[in-house]
C-alpha atoms as a PDB file:
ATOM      1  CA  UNK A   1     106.168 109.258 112.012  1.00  0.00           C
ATOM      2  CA  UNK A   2     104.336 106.308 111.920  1.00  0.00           C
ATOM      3  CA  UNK A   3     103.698 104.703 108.760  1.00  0.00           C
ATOM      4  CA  UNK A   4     101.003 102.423 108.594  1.00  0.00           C
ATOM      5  CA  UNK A   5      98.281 100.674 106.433  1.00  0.00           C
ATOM      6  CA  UNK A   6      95.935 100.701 109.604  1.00  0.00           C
ATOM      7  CA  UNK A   7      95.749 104.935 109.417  1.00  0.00           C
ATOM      8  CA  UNK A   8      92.074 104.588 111.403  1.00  0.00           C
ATOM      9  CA  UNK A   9      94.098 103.191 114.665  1.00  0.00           C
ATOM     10  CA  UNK A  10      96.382 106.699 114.682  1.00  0.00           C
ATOM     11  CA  UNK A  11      93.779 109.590 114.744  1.00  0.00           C
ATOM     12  CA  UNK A  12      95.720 112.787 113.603  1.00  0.00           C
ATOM     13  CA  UNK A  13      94.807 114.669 116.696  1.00  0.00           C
ATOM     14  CA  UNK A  14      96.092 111.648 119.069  1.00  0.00           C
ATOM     15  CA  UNK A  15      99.450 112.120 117.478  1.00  0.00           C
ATOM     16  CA  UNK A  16      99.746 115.338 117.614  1.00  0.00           C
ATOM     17  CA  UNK A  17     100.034 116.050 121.183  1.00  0.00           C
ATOM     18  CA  UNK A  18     103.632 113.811 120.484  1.00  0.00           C
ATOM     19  CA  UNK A  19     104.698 116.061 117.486  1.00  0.00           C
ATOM     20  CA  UNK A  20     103.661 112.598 115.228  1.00  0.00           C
ATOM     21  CA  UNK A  21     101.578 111.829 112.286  1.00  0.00           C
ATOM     22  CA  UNK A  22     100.540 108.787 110.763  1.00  0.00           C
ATOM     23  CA  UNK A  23     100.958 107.469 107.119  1.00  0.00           C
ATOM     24  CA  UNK A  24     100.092 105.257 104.595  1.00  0.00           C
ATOM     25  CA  UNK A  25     103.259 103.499 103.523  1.00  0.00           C
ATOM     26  CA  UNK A  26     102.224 104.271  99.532  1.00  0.00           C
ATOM     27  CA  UNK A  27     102.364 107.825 100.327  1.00  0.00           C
ATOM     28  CA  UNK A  28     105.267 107.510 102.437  1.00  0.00           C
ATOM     29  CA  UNK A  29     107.440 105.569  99.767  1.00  0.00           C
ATOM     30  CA  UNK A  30     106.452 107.949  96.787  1.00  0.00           C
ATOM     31  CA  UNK A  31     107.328 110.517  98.996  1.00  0.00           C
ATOM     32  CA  UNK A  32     110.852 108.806  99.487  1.00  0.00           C
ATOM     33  CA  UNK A  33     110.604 107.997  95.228  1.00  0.00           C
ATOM     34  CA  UNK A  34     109.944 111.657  94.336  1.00  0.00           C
ATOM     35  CA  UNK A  35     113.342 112.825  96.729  1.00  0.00           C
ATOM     36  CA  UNK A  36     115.398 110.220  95.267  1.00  0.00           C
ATOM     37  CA  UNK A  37     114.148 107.844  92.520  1.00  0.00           C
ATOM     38  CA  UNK A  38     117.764 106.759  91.375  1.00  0.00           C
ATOM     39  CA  UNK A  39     118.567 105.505  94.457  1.00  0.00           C
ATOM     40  CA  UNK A  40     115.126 104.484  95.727  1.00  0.00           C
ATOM     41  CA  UNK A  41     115.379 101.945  92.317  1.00  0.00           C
ATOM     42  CA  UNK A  42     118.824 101.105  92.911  1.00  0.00           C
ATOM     43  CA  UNK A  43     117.607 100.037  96.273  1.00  0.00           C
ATOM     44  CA  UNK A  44     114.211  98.275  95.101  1.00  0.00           C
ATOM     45  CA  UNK A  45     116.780  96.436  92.382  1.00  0.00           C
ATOM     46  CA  UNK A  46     119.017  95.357  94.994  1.00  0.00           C
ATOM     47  CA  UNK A  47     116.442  93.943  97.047  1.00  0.00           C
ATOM     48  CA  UNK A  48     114.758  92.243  94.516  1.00  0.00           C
ATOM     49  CA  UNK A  49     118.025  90.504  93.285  1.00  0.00           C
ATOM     50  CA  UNK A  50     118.095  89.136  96.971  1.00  0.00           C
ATOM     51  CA  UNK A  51     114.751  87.419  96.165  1.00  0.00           C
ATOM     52  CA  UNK A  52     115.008  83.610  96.085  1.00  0.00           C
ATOM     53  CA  UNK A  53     111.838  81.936  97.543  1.00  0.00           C
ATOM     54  CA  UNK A  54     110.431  82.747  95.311  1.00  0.00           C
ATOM     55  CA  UNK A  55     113.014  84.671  92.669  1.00  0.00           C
ATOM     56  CA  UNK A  56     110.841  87.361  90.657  1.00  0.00           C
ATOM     57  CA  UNK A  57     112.237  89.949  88.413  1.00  0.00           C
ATOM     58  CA  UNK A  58     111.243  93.728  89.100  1.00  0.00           C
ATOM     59  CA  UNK A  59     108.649  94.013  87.242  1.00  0.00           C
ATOM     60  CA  UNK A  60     106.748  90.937  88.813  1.00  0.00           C
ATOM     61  CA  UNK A  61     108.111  92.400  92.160  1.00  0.00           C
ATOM     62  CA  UNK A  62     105.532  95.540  91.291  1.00  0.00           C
ATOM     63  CA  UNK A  63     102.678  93.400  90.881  1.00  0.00           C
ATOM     64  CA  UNK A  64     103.475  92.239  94.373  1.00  0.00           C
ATOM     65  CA  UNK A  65     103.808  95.758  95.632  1.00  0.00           C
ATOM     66  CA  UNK A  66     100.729  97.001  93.552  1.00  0.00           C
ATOM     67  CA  UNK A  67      98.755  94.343  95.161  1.00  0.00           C
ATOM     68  CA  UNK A  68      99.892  95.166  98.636  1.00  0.00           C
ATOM     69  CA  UNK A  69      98.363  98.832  98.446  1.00  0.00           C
ATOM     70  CA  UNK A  70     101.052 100.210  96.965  1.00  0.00           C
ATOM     71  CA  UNK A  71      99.775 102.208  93.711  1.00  0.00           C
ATOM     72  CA  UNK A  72     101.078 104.896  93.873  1.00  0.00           C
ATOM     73  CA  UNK A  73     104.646 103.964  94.497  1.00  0.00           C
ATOM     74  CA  UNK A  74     104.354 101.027  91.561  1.00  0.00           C
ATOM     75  CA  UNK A  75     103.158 103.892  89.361  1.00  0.00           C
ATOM     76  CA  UNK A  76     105.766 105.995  89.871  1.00  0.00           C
ATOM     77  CA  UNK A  77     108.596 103.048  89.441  1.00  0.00           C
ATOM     78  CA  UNK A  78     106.995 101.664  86.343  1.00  0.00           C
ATOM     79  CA  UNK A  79     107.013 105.186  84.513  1.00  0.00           C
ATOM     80  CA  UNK A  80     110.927 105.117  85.444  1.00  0.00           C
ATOM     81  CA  UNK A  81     111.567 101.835  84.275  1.00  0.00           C
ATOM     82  CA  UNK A  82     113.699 101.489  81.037  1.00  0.00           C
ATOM     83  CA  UNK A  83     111.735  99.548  78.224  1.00  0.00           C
ATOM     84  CA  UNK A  84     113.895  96.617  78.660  1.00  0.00           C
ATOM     85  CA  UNK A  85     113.383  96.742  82.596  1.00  0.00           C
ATOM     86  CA  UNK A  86     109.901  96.159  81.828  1.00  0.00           C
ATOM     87  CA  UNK A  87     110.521  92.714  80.169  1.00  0.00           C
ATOM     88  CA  UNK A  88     112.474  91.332  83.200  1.00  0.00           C
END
């Protein structure tokens, strides 16, 4: 698999003839979300808490994601979120 934001450069039928396909990383992550969404949060919260150039909390870490194409995926975190995790 090849997940990419650039899905034009990886024409379905080029990949094929490896056994590949291409994808967009938002469907790829809420893929990965849907199959796990305790530990893809406990993972998103751990990396976040590694953030120190700048430091953001989660919740400004998903306008960061939403703004990088990832919709979907910040959709399906912020639904998750407790009430207090979206104050942080």
């Amino acid at each position: 698999m090849i997940v990419t934001f650039n899905l034009s450069d990886f024409p379905e039928q080029a990949l094929a003839a490896y056994g590949m396909e291409a994808r967009h990383p938002d469907e790829f992550l809420s893929h990965l979300f849907d199959e796990a969404p305790e530990a893809f949060l406990g993972a998103l919260q751990e990396m976040v808490a590694q953030l120190k150039n700048p430091p953001r909390t989660l919740v400004q870490h998903l306008d960061v994601l939403r703004d990088q194409g990832l919709k979907g995926t910040v959709e399906r975190l912020a639904a998750r979120l407790p009430v207090s995790g979206k104050e942080q």
